[in-house]
N, C-alpha and C. Protein backbone atom coordinates (compact mmCIF):
# COMPACT_ATOMS: atom_id res chain seq x y z
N UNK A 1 -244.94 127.09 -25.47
CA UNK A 1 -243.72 127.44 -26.18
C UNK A 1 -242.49 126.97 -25.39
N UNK A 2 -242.15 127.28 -24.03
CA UNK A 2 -241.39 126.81 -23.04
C UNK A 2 -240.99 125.25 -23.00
N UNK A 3 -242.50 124.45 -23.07
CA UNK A 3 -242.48 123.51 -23.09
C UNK A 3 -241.49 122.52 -24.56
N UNK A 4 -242.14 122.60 -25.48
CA UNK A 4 -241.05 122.82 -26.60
C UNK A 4 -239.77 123.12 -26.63
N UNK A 5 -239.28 123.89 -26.06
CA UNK A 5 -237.63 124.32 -26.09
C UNK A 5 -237.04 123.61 -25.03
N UNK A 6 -238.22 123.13 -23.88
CA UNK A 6 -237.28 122.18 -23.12
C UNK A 6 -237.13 120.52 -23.33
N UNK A 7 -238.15 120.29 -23.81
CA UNK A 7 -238.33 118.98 -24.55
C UNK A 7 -236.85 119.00 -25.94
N UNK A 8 -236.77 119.89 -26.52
CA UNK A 8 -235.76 120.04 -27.74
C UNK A 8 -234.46 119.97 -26.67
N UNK A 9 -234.36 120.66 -25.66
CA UNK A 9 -233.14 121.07 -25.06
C UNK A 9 -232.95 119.31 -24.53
N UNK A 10 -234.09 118.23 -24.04
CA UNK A 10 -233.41 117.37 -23.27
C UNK A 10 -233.30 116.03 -24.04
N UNK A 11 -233.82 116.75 -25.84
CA UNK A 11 -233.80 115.84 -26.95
C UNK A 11 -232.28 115.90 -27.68
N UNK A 12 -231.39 116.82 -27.46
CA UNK A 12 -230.60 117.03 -27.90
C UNK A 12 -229.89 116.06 -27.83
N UNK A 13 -229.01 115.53 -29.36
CA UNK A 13 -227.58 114.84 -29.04
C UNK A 13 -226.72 115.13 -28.87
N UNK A 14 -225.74 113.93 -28.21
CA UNK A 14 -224.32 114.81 -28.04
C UNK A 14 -223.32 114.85 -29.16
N UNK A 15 -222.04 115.14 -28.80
CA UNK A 15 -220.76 114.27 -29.93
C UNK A 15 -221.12 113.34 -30.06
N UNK A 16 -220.75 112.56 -31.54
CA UNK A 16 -220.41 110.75 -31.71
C UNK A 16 -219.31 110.78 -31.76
N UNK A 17 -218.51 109.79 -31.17
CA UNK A 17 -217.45 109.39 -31.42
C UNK A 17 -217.27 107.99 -32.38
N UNK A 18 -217.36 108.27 -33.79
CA UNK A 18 -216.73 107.28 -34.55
C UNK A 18 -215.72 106.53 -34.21
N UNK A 19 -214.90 107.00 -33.19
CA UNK A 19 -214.01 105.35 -33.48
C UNK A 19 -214.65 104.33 -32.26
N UNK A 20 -215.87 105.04 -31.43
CA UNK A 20 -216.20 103.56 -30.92
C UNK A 20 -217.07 102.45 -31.84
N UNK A 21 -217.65 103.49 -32.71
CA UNK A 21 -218.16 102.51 -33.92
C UNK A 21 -217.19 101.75 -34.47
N UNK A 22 -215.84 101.95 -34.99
CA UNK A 22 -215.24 101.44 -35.89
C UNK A 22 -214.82 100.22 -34.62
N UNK A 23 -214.76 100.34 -33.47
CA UNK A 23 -214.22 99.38 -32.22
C UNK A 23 -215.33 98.42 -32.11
N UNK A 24 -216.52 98.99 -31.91
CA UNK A 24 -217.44 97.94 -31.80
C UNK A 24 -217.67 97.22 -32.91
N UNK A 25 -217.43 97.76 -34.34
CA UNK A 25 -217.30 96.47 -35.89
C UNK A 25 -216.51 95.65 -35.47
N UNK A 26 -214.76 96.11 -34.56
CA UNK A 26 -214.03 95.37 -34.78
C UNK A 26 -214.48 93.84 -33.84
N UNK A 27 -215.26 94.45 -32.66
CA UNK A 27 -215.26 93.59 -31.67
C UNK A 27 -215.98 92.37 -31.87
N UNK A 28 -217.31 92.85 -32.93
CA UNK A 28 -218.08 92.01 -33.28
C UNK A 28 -217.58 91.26 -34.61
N UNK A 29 -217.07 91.57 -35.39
CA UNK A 29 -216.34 90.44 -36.05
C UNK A 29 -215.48 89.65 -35.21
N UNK A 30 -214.73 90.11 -34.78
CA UNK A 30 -213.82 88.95 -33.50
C UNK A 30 -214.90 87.92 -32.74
N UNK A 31 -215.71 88.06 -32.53
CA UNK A 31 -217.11 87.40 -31.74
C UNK A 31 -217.79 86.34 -32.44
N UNK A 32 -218.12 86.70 -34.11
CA UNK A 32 -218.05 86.18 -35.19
C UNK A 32 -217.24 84.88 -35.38
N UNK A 33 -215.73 85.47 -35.57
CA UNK A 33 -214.85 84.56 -36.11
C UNK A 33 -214.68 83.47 -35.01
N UNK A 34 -214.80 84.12 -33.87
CA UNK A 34 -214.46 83.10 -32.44
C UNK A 34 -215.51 81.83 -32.64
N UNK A 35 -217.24 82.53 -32.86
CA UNK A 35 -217.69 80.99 -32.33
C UNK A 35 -217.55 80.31 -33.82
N UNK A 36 -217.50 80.98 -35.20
CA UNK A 36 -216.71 80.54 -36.40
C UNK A 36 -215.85 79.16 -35.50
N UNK A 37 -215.03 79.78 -35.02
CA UNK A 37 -213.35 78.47 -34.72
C UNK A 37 -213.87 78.14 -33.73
N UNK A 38 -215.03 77.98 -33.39
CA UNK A 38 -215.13 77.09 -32.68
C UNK A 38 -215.93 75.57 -32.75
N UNK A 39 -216.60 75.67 -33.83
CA UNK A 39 -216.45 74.52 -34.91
C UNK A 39 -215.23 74.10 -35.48
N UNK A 40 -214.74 74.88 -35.96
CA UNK A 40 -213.39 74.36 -37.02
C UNK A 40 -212.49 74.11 -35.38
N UNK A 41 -212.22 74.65 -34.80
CA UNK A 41 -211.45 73.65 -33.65
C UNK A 41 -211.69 73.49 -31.65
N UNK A 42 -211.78 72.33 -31.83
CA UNK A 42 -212.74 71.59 -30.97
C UNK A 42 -211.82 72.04 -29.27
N UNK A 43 -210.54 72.00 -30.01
CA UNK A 43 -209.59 72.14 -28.79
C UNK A 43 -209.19 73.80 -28.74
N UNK A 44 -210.04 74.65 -27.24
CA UNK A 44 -209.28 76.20 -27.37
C UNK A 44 -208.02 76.34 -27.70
N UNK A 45 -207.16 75.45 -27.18
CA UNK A 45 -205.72 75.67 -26.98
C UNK A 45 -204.97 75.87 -28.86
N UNK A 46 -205.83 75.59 -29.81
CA UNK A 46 -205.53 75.72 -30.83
C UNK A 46 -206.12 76.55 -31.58
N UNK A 47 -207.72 77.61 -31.46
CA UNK A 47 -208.08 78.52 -31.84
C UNK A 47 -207.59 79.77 -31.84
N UNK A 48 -207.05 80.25 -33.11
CA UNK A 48 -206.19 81.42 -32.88
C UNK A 48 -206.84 82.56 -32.15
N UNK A 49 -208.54 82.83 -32.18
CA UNK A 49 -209.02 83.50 -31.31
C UNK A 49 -209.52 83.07 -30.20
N UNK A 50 -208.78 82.51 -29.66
CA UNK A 50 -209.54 81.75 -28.54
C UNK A 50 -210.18 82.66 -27.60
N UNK A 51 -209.82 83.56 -27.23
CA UNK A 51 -210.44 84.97 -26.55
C UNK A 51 -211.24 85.47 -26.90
N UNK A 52 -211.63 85.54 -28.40
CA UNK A 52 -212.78 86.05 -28.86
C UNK A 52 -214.01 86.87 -28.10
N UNK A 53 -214.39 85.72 -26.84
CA UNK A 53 -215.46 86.36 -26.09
C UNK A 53 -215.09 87.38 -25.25
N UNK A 54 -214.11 87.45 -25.27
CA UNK A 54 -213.75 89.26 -24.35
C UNK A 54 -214.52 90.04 -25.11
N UNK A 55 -214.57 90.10 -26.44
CA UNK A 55 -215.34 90.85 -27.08
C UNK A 55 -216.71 91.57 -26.30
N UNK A 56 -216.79 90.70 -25.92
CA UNK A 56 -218.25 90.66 -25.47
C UNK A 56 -218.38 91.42 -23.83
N UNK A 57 -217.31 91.29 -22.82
CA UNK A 57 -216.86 92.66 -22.08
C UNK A 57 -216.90 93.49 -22.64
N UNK A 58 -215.98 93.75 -23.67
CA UNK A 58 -215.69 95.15 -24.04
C UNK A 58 -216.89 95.53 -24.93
N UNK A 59 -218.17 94.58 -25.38
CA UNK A 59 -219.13 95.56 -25.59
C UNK A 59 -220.14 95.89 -24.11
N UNK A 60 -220.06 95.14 -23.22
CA UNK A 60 -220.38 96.19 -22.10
C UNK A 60 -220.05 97.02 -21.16
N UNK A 61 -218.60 97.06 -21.61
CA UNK A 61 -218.20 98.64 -21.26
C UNK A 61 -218.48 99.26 -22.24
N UNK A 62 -218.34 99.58 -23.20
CA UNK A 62 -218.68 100.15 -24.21
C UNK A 62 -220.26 101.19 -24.27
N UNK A 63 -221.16 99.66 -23.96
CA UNK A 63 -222.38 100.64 -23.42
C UNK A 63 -222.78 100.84 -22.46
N UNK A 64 -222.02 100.88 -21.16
CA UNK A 64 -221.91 101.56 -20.04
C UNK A 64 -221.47 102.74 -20.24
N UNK A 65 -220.07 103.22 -21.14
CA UNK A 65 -219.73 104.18 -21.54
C UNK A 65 -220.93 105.15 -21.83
N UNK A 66 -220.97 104.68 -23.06
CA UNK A 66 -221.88 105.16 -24.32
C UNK A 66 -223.68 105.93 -23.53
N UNK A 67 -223.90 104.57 -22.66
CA UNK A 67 -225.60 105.01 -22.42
C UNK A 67 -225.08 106.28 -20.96
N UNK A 68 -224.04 106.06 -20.17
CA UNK A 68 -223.77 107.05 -19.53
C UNK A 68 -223.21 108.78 -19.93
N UNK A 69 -222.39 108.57 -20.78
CA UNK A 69 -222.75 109.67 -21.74
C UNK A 69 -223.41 110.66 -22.13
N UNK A 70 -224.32 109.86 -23.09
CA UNK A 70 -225.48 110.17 -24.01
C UNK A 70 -226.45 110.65 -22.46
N UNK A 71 -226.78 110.01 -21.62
CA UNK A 71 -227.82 110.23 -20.89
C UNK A 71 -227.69 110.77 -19.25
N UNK A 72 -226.32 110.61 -19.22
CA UNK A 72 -225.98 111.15 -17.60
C UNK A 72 -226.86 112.17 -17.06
N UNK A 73 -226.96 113.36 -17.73
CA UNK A 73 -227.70 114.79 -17.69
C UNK A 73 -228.68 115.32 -18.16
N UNK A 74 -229.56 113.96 -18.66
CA UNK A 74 -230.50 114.24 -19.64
C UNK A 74 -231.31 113.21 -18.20
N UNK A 75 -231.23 112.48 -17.76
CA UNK A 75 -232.18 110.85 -16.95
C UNK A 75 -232.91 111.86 -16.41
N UNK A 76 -232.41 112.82 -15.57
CA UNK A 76 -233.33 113.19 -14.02
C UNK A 76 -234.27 114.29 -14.91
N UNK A 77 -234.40 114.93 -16.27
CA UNK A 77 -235.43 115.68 -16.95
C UNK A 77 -236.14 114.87 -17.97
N UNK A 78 -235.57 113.19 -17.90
CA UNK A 78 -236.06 112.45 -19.02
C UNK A 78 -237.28 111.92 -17.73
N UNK A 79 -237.05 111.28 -17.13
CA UNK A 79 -237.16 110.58 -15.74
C UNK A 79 -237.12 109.04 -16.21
N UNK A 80 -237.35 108.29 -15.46
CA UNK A 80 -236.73 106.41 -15.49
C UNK A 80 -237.75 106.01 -16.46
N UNK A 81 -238.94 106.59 -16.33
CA UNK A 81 -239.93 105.65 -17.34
C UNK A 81 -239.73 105.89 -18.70
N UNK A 82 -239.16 107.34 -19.01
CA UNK A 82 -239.39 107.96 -20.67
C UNK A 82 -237.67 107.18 -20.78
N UNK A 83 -236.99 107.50 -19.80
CA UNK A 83 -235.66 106.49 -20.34
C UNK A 83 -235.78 105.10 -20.98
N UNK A 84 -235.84 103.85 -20.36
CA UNK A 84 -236.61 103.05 -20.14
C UNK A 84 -237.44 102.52 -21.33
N UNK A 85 -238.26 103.69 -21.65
CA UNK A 85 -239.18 104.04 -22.87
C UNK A 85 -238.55 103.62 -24.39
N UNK A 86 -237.38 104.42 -23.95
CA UNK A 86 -236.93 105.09 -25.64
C UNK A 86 -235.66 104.03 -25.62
N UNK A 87 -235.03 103.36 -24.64
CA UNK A 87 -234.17 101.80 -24.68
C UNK A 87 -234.99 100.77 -25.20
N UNK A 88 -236.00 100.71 -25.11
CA UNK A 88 -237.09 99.64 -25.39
C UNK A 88 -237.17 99.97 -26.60
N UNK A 89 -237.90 100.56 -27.32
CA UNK A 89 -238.31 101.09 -28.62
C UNK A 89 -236.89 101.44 -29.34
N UNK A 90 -235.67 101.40 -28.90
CA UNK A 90 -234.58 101.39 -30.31
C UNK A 90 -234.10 100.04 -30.31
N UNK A 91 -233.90 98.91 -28.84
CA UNK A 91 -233.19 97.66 -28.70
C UNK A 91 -234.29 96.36 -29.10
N UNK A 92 -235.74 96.52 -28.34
CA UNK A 92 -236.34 95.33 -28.88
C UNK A 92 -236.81 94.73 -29.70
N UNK A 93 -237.07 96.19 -31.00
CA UNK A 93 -237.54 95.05 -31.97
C UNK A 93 -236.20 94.03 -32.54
N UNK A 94 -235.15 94.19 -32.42
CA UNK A 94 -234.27 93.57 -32.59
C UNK A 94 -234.48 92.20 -31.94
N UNK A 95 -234.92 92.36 -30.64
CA UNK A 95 -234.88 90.66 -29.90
C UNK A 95 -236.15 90.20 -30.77
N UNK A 96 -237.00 90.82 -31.11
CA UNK A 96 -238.13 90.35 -31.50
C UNK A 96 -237.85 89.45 -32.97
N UNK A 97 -237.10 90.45 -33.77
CA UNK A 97 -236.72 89.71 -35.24
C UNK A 97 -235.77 88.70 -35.12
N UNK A 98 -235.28 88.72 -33.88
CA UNK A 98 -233.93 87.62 -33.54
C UNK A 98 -234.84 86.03 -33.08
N UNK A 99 -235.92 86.72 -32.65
CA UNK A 99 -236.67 85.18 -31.75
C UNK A 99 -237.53 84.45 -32.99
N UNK A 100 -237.53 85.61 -33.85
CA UNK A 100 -238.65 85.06 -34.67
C UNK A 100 -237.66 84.30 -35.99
N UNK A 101 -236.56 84.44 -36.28
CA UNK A 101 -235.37 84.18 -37.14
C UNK A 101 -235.19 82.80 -36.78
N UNK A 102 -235.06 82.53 -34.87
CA UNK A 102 -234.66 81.94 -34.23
C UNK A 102 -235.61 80.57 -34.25
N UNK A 103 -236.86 81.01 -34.39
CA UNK A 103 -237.73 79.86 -34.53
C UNK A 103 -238.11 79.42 -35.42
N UNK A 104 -237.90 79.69 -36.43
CA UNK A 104 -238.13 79.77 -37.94
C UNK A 104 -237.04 78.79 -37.82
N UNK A 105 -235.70 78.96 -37.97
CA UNK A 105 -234.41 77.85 -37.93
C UNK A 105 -234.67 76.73 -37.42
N UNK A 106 -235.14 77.17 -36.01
CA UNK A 106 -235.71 75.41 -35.00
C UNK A 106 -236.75 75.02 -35.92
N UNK A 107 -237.73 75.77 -36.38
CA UNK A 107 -238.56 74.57 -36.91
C UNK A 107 -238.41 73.78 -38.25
N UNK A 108 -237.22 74.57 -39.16
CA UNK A 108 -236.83 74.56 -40.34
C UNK A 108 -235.31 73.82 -40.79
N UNK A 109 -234.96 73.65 -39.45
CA UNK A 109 -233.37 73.15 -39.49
C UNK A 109 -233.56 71.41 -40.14
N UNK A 110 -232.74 71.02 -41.44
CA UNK A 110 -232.38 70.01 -42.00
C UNK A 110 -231.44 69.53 -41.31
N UNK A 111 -230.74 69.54 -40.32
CA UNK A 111 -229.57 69.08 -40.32
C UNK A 111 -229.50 68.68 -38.28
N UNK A 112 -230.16 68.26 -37.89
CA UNK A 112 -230.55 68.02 -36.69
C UNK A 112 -232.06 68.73 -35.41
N UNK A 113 -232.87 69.14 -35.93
CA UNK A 113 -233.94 69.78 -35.45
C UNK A 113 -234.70 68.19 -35.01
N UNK A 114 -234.79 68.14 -33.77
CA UNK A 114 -236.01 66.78 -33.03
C UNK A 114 -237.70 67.71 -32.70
N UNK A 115 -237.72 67.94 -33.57
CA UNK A 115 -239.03 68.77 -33.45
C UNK A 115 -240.06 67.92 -32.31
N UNK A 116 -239.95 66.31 -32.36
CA UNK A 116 -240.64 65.29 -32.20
C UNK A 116 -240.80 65.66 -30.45
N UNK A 117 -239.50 65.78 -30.08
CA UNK A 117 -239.31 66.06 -28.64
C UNK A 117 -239.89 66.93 -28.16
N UNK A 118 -240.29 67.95 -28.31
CA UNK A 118 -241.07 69.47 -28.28
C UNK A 118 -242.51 69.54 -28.33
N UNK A 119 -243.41 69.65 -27.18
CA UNK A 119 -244.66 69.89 -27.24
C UNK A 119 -244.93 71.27 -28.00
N UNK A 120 -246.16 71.21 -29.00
CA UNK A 120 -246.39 72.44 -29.32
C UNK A 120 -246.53 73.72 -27.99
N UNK A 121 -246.89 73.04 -26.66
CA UNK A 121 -247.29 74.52 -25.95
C UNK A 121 -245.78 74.53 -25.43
N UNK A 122 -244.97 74.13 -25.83
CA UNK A 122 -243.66 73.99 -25.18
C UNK A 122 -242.80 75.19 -26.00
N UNK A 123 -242.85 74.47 -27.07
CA UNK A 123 -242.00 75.50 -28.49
C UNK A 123 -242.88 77.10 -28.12
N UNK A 124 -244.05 77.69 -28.18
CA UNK A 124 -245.09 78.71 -28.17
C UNK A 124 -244.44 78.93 -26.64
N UNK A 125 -244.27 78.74 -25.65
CA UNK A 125 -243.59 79.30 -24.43
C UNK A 125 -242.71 79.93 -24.73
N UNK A 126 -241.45 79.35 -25.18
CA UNK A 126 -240.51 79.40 -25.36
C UNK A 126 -240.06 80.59 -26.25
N UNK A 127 -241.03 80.82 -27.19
CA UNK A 127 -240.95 81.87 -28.17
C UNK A 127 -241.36 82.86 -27.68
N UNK A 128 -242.21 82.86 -26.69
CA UNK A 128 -242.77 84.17 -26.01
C UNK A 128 -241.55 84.49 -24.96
N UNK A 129 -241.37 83.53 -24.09
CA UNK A 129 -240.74 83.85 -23.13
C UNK A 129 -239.37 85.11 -23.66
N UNK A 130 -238.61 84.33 -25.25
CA UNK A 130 -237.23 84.91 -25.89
C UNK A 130 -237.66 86.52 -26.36
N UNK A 131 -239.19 86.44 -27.01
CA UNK A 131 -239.53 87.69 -27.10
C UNK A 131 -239.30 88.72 -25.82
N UNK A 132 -239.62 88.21 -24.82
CA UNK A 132 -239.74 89.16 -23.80
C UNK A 132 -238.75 88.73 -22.91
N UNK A 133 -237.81 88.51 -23.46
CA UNK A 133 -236.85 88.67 -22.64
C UNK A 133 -236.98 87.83 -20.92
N UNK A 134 -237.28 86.69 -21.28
CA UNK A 134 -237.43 86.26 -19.54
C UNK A 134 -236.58 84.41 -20.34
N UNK A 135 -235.62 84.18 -19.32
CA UNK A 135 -234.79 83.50 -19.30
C UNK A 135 -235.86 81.96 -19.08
N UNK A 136 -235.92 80.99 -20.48
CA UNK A 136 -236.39 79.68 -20.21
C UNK A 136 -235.41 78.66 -20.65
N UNK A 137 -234.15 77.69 -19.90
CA UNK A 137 -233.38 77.18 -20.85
C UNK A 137 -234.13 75.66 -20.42
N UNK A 138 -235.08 75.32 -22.03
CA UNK A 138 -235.45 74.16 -21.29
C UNK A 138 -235.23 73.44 -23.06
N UNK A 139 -234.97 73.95 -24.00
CA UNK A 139 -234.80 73.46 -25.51
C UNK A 139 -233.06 72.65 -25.79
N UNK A 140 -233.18 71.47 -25.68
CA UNK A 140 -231.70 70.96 -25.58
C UNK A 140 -230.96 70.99 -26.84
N UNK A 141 -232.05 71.18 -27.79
CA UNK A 141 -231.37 70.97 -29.46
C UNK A 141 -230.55 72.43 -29.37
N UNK A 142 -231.31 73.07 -28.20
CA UNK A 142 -230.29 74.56 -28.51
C UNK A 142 -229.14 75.06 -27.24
N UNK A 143 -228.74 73.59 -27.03
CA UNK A 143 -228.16 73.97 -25.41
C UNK A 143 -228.49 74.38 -24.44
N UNK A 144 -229.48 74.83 -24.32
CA UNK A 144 -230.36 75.10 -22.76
C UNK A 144 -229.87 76.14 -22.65
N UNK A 145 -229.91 76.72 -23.94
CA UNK A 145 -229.57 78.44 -23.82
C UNK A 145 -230.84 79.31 -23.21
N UNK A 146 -230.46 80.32 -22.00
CA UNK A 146 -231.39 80.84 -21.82
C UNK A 146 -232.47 81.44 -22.60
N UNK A 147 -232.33 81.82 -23.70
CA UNK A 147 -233.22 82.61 -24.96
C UNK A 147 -232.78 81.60 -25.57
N UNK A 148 -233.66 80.08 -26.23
CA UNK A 148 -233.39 79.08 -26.78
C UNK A 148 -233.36 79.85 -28.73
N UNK A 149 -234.34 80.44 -28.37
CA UNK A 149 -234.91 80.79 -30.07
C UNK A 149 -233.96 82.35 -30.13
N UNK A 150 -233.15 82.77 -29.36
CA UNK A 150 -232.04 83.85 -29.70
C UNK A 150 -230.98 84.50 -28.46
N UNK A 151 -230.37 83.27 -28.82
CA UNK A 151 -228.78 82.85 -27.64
C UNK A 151 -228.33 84.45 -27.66
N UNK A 152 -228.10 85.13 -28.51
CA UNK A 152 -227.27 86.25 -28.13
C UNK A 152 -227.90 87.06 -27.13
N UNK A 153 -229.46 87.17 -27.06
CA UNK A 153 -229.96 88.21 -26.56
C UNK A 153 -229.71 88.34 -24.80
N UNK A 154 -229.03 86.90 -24.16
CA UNK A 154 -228.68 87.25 -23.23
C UNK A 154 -227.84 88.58 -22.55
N UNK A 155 -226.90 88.92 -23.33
CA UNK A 155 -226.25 89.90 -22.82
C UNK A 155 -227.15 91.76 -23.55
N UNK A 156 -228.39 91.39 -23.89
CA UNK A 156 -229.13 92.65 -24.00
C UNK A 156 -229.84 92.18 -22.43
N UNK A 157 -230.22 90.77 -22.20
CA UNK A 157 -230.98 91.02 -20.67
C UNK A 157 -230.38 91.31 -19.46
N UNK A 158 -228.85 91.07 -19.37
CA UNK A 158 -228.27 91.33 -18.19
C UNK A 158 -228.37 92.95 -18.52
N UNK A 159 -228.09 93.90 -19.47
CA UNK A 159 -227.79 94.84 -19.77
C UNK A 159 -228.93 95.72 -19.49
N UNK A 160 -230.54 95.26 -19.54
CA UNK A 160 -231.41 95.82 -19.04
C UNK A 160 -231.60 95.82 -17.48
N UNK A 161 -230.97 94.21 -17.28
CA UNK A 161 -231.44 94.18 -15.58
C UNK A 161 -230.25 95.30 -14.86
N UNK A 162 -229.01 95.32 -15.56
CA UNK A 162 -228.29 96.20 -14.86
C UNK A 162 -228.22 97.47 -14.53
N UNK A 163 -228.82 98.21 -16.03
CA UNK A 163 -229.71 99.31 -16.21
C UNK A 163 -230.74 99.74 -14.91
N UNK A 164 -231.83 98.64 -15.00
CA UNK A 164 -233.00 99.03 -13.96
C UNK A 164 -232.62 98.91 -12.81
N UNK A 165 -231.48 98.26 -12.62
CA UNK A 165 -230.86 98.16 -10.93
C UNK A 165 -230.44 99.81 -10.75
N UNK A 166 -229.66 100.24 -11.47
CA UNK A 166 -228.61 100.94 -11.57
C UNK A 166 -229.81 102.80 -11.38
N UNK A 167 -230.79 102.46 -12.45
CA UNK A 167 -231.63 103.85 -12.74
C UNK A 167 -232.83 103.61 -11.67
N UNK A 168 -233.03 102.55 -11.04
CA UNK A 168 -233.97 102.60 -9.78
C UNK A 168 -233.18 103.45 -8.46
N UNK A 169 -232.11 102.21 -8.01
CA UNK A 169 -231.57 102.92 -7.23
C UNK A 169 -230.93 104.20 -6.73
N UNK A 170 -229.87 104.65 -8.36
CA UNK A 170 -229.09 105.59 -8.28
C UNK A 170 -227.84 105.19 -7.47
N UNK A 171 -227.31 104.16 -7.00
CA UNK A 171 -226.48 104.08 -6.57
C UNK A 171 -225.38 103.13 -7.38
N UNK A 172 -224.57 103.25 -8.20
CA UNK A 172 -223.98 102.16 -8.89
C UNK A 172 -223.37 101.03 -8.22
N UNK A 173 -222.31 101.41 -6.75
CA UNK A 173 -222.35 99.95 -6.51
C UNK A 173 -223.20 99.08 -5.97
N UNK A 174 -224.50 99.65 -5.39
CA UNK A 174 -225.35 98.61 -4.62
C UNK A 174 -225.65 97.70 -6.54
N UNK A 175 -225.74 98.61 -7.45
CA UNK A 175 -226.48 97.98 -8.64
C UNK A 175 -225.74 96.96 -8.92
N UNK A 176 -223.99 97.09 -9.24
CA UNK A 176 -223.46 96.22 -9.18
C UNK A 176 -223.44 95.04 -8.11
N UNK A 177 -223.36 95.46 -7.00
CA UNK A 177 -223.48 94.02 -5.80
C UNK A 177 -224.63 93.29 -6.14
N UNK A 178 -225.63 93.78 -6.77
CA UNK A 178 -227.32 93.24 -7.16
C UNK A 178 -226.98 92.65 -8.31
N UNK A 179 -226.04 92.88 -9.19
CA UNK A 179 -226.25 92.50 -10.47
C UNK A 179 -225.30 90.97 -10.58
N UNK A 180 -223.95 91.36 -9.83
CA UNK A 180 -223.40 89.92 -9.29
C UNK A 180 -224.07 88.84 -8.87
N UNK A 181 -224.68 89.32 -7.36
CA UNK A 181 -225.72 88.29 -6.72
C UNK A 181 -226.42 87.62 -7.85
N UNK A 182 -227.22 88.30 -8.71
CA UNK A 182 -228.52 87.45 -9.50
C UNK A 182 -227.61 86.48 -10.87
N UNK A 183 -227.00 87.42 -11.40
CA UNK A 183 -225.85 86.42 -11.97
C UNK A 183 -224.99 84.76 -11.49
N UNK A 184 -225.02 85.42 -10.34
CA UNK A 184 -224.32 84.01 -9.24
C UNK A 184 -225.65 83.33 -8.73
N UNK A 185 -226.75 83.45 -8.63
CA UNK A 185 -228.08 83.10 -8.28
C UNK A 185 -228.18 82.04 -9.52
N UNK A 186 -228.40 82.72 -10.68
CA UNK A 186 -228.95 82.74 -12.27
C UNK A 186 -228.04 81.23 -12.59
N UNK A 187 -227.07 81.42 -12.51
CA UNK A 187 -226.10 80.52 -12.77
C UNK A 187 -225.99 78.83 -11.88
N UNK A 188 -226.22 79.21 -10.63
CA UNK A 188 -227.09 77.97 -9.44
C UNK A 188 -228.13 77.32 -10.39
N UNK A 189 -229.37 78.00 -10.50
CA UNK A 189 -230.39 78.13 -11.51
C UNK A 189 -230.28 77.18 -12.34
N UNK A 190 -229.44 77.99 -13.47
CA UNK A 190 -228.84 76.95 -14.84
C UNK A 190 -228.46 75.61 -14.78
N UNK A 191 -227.21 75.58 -13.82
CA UNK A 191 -226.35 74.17 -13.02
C UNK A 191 -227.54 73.36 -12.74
N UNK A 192 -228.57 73.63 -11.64
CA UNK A 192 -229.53 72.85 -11.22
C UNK A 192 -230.12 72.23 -11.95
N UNK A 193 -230.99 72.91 -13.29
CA UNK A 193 -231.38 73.03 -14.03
C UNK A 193 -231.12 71.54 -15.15
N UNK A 194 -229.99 72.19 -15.33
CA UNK A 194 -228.73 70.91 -16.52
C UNK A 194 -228.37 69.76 -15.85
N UNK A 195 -228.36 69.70 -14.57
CA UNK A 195 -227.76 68.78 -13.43
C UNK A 195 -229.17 67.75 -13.79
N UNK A 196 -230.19 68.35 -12.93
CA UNK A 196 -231.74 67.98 -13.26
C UNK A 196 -232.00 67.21 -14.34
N UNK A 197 -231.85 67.82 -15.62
CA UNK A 197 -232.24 66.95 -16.91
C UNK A 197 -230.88 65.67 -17.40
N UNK A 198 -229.86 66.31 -17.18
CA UNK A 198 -228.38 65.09 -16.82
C UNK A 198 -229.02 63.66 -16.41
N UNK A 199 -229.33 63.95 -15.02
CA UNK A 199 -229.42 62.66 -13.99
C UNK A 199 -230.82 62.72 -14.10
């Protein structure tokens, strides 16, 4: 019986605050319209949103806010794995329908897809890798975006690695100094990477 009322007690939600919903619509249409103009104009200096991607800060403060919140006082009776748990099971099937959207387009795109270039065990990597979230930028038709088959999902993977830095340690700035480093690592990585297939 005990057991029950404390499980309910550490299931509980908190307040919502609606206007970060109505902030985060706004942010993500701005995000929208940005890479929108960024076809229609080639030169930033003339995109009226040229900033657009701040958006994309302010959705991770947002869920820095938000997951600190919701979970500050709930982690140490949830513990890291059932946390962890229940981030996984509301965020990934999303990467999952995004990779699979994502490859469906690459293999389906009329309008520049070199399928020709692409080993079948190459494309099948690649789709696994975006599913699970592990960074392969080796698809050029898609910019050597880290998640070739679903570009956005990068900023759900920094957002997990920052997470597990952050709920391993318990210390936020070592998580942050960790989360810089691999970012500034990640980015070497990429350069090398693009440099590599360049020359």
């Amino acid at each position: 019986m005990n057991t029950i009322k404390t499980n309910t007690t550490i299931l509980q939600t908190k307040k919502h605050f609606e206007i970060l919903d109505g902030l985060r619509g706004i942010a993500a249409f701005a995000v929208v319209v940005f890479h929108f103009m960024e076809w229609v104009y080639t030169d930033p200096s003339k995109n009226f949103i040229g900033h657009g991607f701040l958006a994309v800060d302010f959705f991770f403060c947002l869920s820095g806010f938000v997951i600190g919140y919701a979970y500050d006082d709930r982690i140490a009776k949830m513990g890291i794995l059932n946390f962890f748990v229940s981030r996984i099971i509301r965020l990934h099937p999303l990467v999952i329908a995004g990779s699979i959207l994502g490859l469906l387009a690459f293999l389906f795109d009329p309008f520049g897809g070199h399928l020709e270039l692409y080993s079948t065990v190459k494309i099948i990597l690649t789709f696994l890798c975006s599913i699970f979230l592990i960074p392969l930028p080796v698809i050029a038709d898609r910019g050597f975006n880290l998640f070739s088959f679903n570009a956005p999902a990068w900023s759900l993977f920094w957002e997990y690695i920052a997470k597990l830095l952050t709920r391993l340690y318990y210390i936020e700035f070592a998580a942050v100094i960790c989360f810089c480093l691999l970012s500034f690592l990640l980015g070497l990585f990429v350069l090398w990477l693009i440099i590599r297939v360049i020359y």
